[in-house]
Protein backbone atom coordinates (compact mmCIF):
# COMPACT_ATOMS: atom_id res chain seq x y z
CA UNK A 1 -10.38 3.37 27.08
CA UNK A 2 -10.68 2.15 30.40
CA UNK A 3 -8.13 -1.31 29.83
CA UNK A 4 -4.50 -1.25 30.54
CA UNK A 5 -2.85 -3.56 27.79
CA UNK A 6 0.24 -5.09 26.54
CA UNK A 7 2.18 -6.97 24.18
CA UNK A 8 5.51 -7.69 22.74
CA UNK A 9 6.25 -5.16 20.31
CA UNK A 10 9.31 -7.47 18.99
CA UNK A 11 9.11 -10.39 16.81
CA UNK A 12 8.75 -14.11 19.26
CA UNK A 13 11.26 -16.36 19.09
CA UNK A 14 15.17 -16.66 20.62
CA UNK A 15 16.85 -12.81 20.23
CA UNK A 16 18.95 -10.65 22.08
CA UNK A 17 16.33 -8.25 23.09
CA UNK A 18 12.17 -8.44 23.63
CA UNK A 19 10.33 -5.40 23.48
CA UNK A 20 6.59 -4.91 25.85
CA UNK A 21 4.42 -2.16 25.49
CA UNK A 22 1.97 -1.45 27.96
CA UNK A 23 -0.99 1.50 27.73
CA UNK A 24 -3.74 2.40 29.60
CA UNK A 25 -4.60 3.78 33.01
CA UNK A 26 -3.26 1.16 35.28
CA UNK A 27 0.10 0.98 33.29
CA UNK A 28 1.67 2.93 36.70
CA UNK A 29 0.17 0.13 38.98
CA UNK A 30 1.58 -2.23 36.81
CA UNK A 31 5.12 -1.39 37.14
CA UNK A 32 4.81 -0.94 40.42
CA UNK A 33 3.42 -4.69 40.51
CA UNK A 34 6.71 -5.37 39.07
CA UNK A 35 8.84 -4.02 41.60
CA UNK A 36 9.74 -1.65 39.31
CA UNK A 37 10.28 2.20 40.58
CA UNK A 38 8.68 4.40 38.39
CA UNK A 39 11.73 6.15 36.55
CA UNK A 40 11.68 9.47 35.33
CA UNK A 41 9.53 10.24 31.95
CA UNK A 42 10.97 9.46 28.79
CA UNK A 43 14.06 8.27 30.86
CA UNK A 44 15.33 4.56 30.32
CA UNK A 45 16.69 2.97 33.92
CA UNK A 46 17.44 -0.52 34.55
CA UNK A 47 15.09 -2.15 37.05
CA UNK A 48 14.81 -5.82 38.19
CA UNK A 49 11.49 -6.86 37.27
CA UNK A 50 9.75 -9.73 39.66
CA UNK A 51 6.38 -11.60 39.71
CA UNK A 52 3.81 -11.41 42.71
CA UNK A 53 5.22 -14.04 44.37
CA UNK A 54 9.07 -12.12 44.48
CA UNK A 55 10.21 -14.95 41.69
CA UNK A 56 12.60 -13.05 39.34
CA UNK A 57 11.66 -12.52 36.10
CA UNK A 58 14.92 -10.15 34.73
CA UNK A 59 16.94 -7.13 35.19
CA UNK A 60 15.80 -4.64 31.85
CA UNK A 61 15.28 -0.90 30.90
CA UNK A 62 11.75 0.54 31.87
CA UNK A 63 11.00 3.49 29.56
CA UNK A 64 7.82 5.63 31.87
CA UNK A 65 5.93 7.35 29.37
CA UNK A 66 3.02 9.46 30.95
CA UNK A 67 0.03 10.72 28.77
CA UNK A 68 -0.85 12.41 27.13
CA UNK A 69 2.90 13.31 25.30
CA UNK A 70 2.99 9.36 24.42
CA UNK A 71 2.32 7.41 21.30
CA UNK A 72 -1.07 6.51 22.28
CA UNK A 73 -2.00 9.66 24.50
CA UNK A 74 -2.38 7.32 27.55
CA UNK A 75 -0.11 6.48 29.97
CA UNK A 76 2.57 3.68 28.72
CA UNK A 77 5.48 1.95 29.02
CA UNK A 78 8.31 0.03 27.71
CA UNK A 79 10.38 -3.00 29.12
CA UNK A 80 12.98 -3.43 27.38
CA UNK A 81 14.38 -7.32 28.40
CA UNK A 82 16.63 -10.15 27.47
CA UNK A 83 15.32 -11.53 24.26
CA UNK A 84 14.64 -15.46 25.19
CA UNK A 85 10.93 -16.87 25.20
CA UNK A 86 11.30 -17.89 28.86
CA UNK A 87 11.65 -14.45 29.89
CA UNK A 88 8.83 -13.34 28.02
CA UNK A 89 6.50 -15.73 28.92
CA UNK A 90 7.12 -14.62 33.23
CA UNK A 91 6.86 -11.23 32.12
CA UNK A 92 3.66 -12.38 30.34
CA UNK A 93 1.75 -14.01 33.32
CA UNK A 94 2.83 -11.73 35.80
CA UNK A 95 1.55 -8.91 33.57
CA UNK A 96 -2.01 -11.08 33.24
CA UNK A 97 -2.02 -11.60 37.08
CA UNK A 98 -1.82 -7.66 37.52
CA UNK A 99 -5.56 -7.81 35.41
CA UNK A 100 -3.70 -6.55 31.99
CA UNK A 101 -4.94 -7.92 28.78
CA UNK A 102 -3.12 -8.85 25.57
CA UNK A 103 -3.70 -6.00 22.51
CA UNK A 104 -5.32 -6.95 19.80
CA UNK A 105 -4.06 -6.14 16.20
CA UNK A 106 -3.68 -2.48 15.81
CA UNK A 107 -4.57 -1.65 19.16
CA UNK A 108 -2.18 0.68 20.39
CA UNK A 109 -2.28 3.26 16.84
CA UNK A 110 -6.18 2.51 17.11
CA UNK A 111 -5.74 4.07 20.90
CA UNK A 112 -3.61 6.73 19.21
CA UNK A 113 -6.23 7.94 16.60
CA UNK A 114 -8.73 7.84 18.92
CA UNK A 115 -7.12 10.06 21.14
CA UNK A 116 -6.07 12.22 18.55
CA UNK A 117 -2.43 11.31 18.08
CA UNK A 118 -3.08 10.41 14.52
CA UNK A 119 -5.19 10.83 11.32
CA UNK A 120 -6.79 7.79 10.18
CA UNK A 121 -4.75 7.89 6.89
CA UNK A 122 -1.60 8.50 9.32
CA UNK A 123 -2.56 5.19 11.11
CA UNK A 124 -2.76 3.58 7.37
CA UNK A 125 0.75 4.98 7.24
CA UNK A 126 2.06 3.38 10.20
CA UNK A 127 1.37 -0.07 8.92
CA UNK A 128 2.25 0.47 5.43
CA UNK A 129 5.72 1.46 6.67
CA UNK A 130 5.83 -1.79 8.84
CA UNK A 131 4.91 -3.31 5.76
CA UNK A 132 7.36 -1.80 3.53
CA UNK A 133 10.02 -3.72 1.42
CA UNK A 134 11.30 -1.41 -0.42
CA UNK A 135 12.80 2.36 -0.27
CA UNK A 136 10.22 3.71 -1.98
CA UNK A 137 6.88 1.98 0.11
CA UNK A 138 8.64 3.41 2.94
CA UNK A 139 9.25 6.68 1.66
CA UNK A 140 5.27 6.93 0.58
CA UNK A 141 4.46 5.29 4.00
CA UNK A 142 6.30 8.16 5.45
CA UNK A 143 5.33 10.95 3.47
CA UNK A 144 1.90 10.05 4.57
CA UNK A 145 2.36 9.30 8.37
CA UNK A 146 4.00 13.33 8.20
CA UNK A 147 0.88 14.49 6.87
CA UNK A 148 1.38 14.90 2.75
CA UNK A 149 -1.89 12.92 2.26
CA UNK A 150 -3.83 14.42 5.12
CA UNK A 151 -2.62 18.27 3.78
CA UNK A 152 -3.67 17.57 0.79
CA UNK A 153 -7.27 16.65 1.31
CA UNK A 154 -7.30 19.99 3.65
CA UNK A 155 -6.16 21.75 0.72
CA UNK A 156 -9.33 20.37 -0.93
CA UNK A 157 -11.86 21.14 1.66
CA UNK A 158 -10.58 24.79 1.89
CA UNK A 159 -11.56 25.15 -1.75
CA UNK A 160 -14.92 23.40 -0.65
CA UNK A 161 -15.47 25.96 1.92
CA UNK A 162 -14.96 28.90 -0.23
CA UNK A 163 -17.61 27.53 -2.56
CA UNK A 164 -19.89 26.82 -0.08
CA UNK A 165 -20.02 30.30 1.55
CA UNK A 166 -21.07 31.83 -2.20
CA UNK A 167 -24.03 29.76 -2.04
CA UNK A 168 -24.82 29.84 1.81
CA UNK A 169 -24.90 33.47 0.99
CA UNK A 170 -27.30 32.96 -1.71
CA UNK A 171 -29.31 30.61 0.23
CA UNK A 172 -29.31 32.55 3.84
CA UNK A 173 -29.54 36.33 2.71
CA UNK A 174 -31.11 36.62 -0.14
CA UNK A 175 -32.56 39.64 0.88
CA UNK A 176 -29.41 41.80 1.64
CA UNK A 177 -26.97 43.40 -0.37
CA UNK A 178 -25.92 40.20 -2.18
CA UNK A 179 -24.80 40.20 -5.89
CA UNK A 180 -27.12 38.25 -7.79
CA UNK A 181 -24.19 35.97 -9.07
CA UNK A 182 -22.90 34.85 -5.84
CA UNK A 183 -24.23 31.11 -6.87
CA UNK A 184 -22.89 31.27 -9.56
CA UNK A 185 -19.58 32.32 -8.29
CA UNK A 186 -18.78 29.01 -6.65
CA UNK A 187 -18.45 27.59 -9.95
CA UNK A 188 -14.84 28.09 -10.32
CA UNK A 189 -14.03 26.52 -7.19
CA UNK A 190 -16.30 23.73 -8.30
CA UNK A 191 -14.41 23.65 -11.37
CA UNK A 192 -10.82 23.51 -10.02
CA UNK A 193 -11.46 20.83 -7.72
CA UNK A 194 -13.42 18.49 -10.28
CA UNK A 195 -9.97 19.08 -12.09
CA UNK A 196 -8.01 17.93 -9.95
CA UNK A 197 -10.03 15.37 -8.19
CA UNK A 198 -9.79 13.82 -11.83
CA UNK A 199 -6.25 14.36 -11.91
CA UNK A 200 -5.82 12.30 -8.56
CA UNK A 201 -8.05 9.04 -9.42
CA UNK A 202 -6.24 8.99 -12.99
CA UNK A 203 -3.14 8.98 -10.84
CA UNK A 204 -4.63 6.54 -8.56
CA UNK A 205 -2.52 3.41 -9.76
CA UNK A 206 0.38 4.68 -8.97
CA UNK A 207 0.05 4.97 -4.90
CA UNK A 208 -1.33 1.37 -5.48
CA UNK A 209 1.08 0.14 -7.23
CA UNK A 210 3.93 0.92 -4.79
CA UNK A 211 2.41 0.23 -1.96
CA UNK A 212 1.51 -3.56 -3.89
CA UNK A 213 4.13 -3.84 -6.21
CA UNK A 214 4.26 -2.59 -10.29
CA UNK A 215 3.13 -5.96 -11.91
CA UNK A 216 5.20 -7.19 -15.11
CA UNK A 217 3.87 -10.47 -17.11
CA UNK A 218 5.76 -12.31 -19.12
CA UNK A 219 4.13 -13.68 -22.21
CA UNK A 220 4.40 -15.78 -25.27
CA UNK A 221 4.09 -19.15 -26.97
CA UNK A 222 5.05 -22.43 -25.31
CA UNK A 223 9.33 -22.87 -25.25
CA UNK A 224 9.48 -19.47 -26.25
CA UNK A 225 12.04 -19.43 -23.15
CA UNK A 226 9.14 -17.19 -20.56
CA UNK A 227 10.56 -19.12 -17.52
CA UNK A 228 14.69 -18.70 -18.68
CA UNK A 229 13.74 -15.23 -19.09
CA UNK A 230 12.11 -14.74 -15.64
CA UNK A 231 14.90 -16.97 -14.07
CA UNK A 232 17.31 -14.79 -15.65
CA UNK A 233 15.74 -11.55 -14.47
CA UNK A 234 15.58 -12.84 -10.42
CA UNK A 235 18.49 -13.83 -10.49
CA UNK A 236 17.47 -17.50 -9.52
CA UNK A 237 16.01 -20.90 -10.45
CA UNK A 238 12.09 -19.98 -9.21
CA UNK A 239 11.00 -21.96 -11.97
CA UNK A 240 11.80 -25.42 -14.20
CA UNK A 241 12.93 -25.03 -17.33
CA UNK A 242 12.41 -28.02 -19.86
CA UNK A 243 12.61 -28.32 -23.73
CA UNK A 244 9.70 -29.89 -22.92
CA UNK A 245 6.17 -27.78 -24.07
CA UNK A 246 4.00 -26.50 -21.39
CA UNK A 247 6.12 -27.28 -18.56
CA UNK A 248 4.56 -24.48 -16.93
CA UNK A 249 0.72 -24.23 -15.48
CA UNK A 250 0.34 -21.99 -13.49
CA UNK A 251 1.48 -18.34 -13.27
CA UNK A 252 4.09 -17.95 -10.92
CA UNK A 253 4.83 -14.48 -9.17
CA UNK A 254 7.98 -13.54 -7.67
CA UNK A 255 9.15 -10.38 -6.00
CA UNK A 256 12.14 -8.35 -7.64
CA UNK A 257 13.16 -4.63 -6.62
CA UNK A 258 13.95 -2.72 -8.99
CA UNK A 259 15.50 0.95 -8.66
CA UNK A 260 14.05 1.06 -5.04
CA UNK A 261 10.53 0.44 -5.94
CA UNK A 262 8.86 -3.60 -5.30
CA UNK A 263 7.87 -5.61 -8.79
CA UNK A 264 5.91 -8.19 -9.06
CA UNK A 265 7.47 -10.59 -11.73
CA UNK A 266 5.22 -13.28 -13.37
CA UNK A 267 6.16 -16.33 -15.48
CA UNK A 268 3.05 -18.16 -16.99
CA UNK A 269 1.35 -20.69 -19.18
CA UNK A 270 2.75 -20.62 -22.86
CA UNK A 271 -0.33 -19.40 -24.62
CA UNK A 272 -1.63 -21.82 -27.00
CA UNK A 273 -4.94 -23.22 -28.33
CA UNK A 274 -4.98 -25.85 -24.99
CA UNK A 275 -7.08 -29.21 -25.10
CA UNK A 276 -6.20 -30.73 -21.76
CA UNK A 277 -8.30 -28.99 -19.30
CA UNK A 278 -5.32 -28.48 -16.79
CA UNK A 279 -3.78 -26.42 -19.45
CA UNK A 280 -6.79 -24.59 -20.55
CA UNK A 281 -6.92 -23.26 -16.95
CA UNK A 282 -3.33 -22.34 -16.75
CA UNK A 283 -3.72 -20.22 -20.54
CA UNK A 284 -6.79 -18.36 -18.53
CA UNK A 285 -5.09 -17.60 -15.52
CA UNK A 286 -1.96 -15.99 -17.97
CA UNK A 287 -4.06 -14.30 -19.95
CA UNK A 288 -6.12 -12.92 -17.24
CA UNK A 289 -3.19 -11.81 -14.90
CA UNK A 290 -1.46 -10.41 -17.94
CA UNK A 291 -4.74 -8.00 -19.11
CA UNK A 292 -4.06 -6.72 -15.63
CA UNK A 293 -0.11 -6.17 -15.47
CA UNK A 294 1.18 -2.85 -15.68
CA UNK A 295 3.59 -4.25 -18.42
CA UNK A 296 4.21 -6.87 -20.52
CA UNK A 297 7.17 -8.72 -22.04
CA UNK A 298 6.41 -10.26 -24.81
CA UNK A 299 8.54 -12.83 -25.90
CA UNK A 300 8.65 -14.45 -29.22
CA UNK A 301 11.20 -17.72 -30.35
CA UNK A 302 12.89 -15.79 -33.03
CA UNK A 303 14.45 -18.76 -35.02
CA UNK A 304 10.85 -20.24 -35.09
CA UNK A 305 8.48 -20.27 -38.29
CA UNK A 306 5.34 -21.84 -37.21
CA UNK A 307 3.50 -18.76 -36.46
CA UNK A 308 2.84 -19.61 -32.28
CA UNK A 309 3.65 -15.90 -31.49
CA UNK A 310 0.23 -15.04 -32.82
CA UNK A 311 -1.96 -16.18 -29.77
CA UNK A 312 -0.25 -13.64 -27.51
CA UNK A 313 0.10 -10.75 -30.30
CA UNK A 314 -3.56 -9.79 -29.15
CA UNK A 315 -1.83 -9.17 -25.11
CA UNK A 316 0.53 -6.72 -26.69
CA UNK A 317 0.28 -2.91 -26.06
CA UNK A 318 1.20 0.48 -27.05
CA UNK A 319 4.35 0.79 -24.11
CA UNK A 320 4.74 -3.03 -23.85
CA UNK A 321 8.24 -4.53 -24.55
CA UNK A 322 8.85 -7.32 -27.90
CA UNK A 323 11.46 -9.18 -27.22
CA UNK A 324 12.59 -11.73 -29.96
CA UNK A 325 14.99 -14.33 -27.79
CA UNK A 326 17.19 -17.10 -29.36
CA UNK A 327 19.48 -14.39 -31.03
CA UNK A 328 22.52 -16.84 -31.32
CA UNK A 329 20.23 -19.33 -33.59
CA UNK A 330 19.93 -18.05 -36.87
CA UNK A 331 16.48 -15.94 -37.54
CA UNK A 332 12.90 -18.46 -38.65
CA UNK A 333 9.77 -16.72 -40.67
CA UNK A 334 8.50 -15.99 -36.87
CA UNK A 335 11.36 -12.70 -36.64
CA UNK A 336 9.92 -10.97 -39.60
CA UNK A 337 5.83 -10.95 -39.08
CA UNK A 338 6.89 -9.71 -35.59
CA UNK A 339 8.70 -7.20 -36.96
CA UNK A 340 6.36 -5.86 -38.98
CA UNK A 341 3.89 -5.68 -36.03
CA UNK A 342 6.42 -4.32 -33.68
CA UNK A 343 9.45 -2.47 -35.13
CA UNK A 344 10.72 -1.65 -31.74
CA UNK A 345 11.16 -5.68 -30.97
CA UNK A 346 15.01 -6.51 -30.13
CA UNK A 347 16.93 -9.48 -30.39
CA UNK A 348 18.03 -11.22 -27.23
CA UNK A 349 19.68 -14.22 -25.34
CA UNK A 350 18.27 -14.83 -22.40
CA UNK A 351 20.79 -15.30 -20.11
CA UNK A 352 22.37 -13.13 -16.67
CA UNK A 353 24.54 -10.80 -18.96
CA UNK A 354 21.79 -10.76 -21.75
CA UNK A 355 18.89 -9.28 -20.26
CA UNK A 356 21.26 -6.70 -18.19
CA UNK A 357 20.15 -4.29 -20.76
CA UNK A 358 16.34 -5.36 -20.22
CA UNK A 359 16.64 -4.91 -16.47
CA UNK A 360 18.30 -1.29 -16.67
CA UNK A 361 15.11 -0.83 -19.30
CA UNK A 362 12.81 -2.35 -16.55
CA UNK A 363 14.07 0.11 -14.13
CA UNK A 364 13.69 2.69 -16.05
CA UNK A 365 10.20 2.30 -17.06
CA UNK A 366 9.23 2.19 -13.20
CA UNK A 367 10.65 4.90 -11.74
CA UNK A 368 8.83 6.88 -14.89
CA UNK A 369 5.54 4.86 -14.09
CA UNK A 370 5.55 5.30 -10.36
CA UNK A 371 7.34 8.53 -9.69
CA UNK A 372 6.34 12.07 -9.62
CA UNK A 373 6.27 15.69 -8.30
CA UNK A 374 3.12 15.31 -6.22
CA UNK A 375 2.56 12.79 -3.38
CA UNK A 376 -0.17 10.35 -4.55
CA UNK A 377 -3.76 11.14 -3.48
CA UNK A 378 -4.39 7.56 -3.41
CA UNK A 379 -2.75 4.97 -1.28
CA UNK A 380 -5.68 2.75 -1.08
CA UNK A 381 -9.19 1.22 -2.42
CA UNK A 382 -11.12 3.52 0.81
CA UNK A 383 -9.50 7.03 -0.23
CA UNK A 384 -10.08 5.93 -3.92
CA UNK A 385 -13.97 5.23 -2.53
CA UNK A 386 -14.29 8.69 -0.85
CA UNK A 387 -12.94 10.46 -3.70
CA UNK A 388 -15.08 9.66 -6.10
CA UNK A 389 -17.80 9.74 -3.22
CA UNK A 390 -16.89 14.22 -3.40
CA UNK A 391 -16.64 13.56 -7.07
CA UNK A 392 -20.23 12.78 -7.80
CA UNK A 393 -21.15 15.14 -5.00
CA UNK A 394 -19.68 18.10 -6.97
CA UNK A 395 -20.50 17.63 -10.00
CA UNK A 396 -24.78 17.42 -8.84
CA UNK A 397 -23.56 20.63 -7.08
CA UNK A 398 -22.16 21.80 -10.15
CA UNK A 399 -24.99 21.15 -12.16
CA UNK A 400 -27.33 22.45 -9.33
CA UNK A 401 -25.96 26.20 -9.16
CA UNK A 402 -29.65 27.83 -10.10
CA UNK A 403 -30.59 25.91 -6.57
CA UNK A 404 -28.54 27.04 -4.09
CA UNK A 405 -30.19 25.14 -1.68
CA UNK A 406 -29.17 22.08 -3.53
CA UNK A 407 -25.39 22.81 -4.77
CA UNK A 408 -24.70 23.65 -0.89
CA UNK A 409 -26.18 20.31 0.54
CA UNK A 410 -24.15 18.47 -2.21
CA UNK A 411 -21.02 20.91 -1.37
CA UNK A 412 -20.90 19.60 2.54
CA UNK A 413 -21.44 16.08 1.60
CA UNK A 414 -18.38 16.18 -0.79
CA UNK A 415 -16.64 18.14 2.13
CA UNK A 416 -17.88 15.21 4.53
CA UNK A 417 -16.53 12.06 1.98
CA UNK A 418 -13.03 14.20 1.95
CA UNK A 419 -13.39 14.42 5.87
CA UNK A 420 -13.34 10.63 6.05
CA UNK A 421 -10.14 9.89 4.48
CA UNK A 422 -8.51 11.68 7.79
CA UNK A 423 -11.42 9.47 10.11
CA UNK A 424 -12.50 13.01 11.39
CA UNK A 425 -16.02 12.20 10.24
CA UNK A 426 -18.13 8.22 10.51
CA UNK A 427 -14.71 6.43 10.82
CA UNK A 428 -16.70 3.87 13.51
CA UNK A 429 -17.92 1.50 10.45
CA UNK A 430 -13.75 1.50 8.83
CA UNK A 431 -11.87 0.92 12.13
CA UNK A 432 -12.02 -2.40 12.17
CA UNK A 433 -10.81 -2.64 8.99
CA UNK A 434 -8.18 -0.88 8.83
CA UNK A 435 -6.48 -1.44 11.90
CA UNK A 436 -7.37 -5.38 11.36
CA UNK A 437 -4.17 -5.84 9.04
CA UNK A 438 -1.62 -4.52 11.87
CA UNK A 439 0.69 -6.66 13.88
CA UNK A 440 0.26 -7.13 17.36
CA UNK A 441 2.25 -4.77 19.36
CA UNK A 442 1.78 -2.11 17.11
């Protein structure tokens, strides 16, 4: 990196303080261009900051961090100033006139892995944790930026490497003193990682799912009470309520945290045989976000006997919830036949102090979903994409062990694919990517 750049590393707009970053080789010159003096390293000093022509700009902190013992490995700094867009905007210009250049997205943790201050999946980590909304995105995003994901993977290409010296031995002495098994000794290896490569991609959903939210659909026949129920459970009014029939069209998502971890909540079409086309669409989009939900509630009128509750008995699943709602109206035909099909179902009123049971429940069932012992080994679609990339490796190695030759090439290639989650092998073609989603300033 030969460019010195900046950018505000607080949000714009009126506050008490604004935050600049600056890295790159000329990041000296350019406090000096400010009429700063250089303050000791890692040592905040107030300094009155002024343009070339001597106009003052402010009186702030200047943090000096020399390279390579800084976030980015270069040399950087920080100017910590009054928080008003005027002030900003001098510090701004007079930074351009010193020949700086604004960072892009990303920039300054794409300077930092590529100076070897950070993993690629650490980088992932840093804006996941920006990101984060809840306790537990920010614990994953942390657990990850100190290495759990990164150790993990190393734990796997250990394992690779003892395989592959049993068949490099095969394949590069196989005139010495070598047991005649030694190929066929890296099958255990092979075996134990398979295992728990399969373990991690089954598990996959779950780093997913907190990092996106755990998705929970609420289903059921039109004026079954879908949107009183998902009004009740926010907390809010996010959507109308009429005794009116299809009064909703569209599925409507709304955040909720629940027991630390982010839910996505969804109210939707009542699902019904639908002749208008406006409604046919809005039945589709229910049906297809609720196939996809980690969970759905589905709710039936209780004191109703015309059999609606049928068109969404084909959504329900082993682990969903039945909830039959209108339990102060006395019980229709429509209680029973659910009954029989789900014997778990409980009666409800959907109001705030009648679904305080349902939320504790709702809790419940995520932090069972979404916790566990081991960090996830999946945080997101590209370390899903190299996993299975060592997966199909290994298993041609696997079934290759009479060809040494063959089991070892497939061996390094899995070993290469597990590399990449880290970036410390063909992370050119992903950077982009990756560090395209960061603020700027970060």
């Amino acid at each position: 990196m030969t460019e010195t750049v900046f950018a505000p590393a607080t949000a714009p707009g009126r506050a008490a303080v604004a935050v600049v970053r600056m890295s790159g080789p000329a990041t000296r010159a350019a406090l000096q261009a400010l009429g700063a003096r250089l303050p000791a390293p890692r040592r905040a000093a107030l300094r009155t900051l002024r343009a070339a022509d001597g106009a003052l700009i402010d009186k702030g902190l200047v943090l000096w961090l020399p390279g390579p013992t800084s976030y980015t490995g270069e040399d950087s700094a920080e100017l910590h100033l009054h928080g008003g867009t005027a002030v900003v905007g001098a510090l701004t210009q007079a930074l351009l006139a010193a020949g700086l250049r604004l960072a892009e997205p990303g920039e300054f943790t794409r300077r930092a892995f590529e100076n070897g201050k950070l993993d690629l999946d650490q980088a992932e980590a840093v804006a996941d944790l920006v990101d984060a909304e809840t306790e537990a995105q920010a614990r994953q995003a942390l657990g990850q930026l100190g290495g759990a994901l990164g150790q993990r993977y190393d734990r796997w290409r250990a394992q690779l490497i003892e395989a592959l010296a049993q068949l490099e031995a095969a394949v590069d002495f196989p005139d010495e003193e070598v047991p005649a098994d030694v190929a066929a000794r890296a099958r255990d290896p092979l075996d134990r990682l398979l295992a728990e490569l399969d373990e991690a991609l089954a598990d996959e959903a779950r780093g997913r799912r907190v990092r996106e939210g755990y998705r929970i659909a609420i289903i059921g026949a039109p004026n079954a009470g879908k949107s009183s129920l998902f009004n009740a459970l926010l907390g809010r009014d996010a959507a109308i309520v009429t005794p009116i029939p299809g009064a909703t069209r569209d599925v409507i998502e709304a955040p909720l945290v629940l027991a630390g971890y982010k839910v996505l909540l969804a109210d939707m079409a009542g699902l019904r045989e639908a002749h208008d086309p406006v409604e046919a669409e809005g039945v589709r989009r229910a049906r297809a976000w609720a196939e996809d939900a980690d969970l759905r509630l589905w709710l039936v009128d209780a004191s109703a006997g015309d059999g609606a509750w049928r068109l969404a008995a084909d959504l329900f699943r082993p682990g969903d919830i039945a909830l039959l709602n209108k339990a102060d109206l006395p019980a229709g035909a429509d209680a029973a036949a659910v009954l029989s099909r789900a014997p778990e179902a409980r009666r409800i009123s959907v109001t705030a102090d009648g679904v305080a049971d349902l939320t504790a429940e709702l809790s419940t069932r995520v932090v069972a979903d979404l916790s566990g012992t081991d960090f996830p080994a999946v945080t997101r679609a590209r370390h899903r994409a190299h996993l299975e990339t060592a997966r199909e490796h290994l298993l041609r190695a696997r079934a290759n062990l009479e060809e040494p030759e063959l089991a070892a090439e497939d061996v390094r290639l899995a070993a290469r694919a597990l590399a990449r989650v880290a970036g410390r092998i063909g992370a050119e073609d992903v950077l982009d990517l990756v560090f395209a989603s960061f603020c700027i300033g970060k």
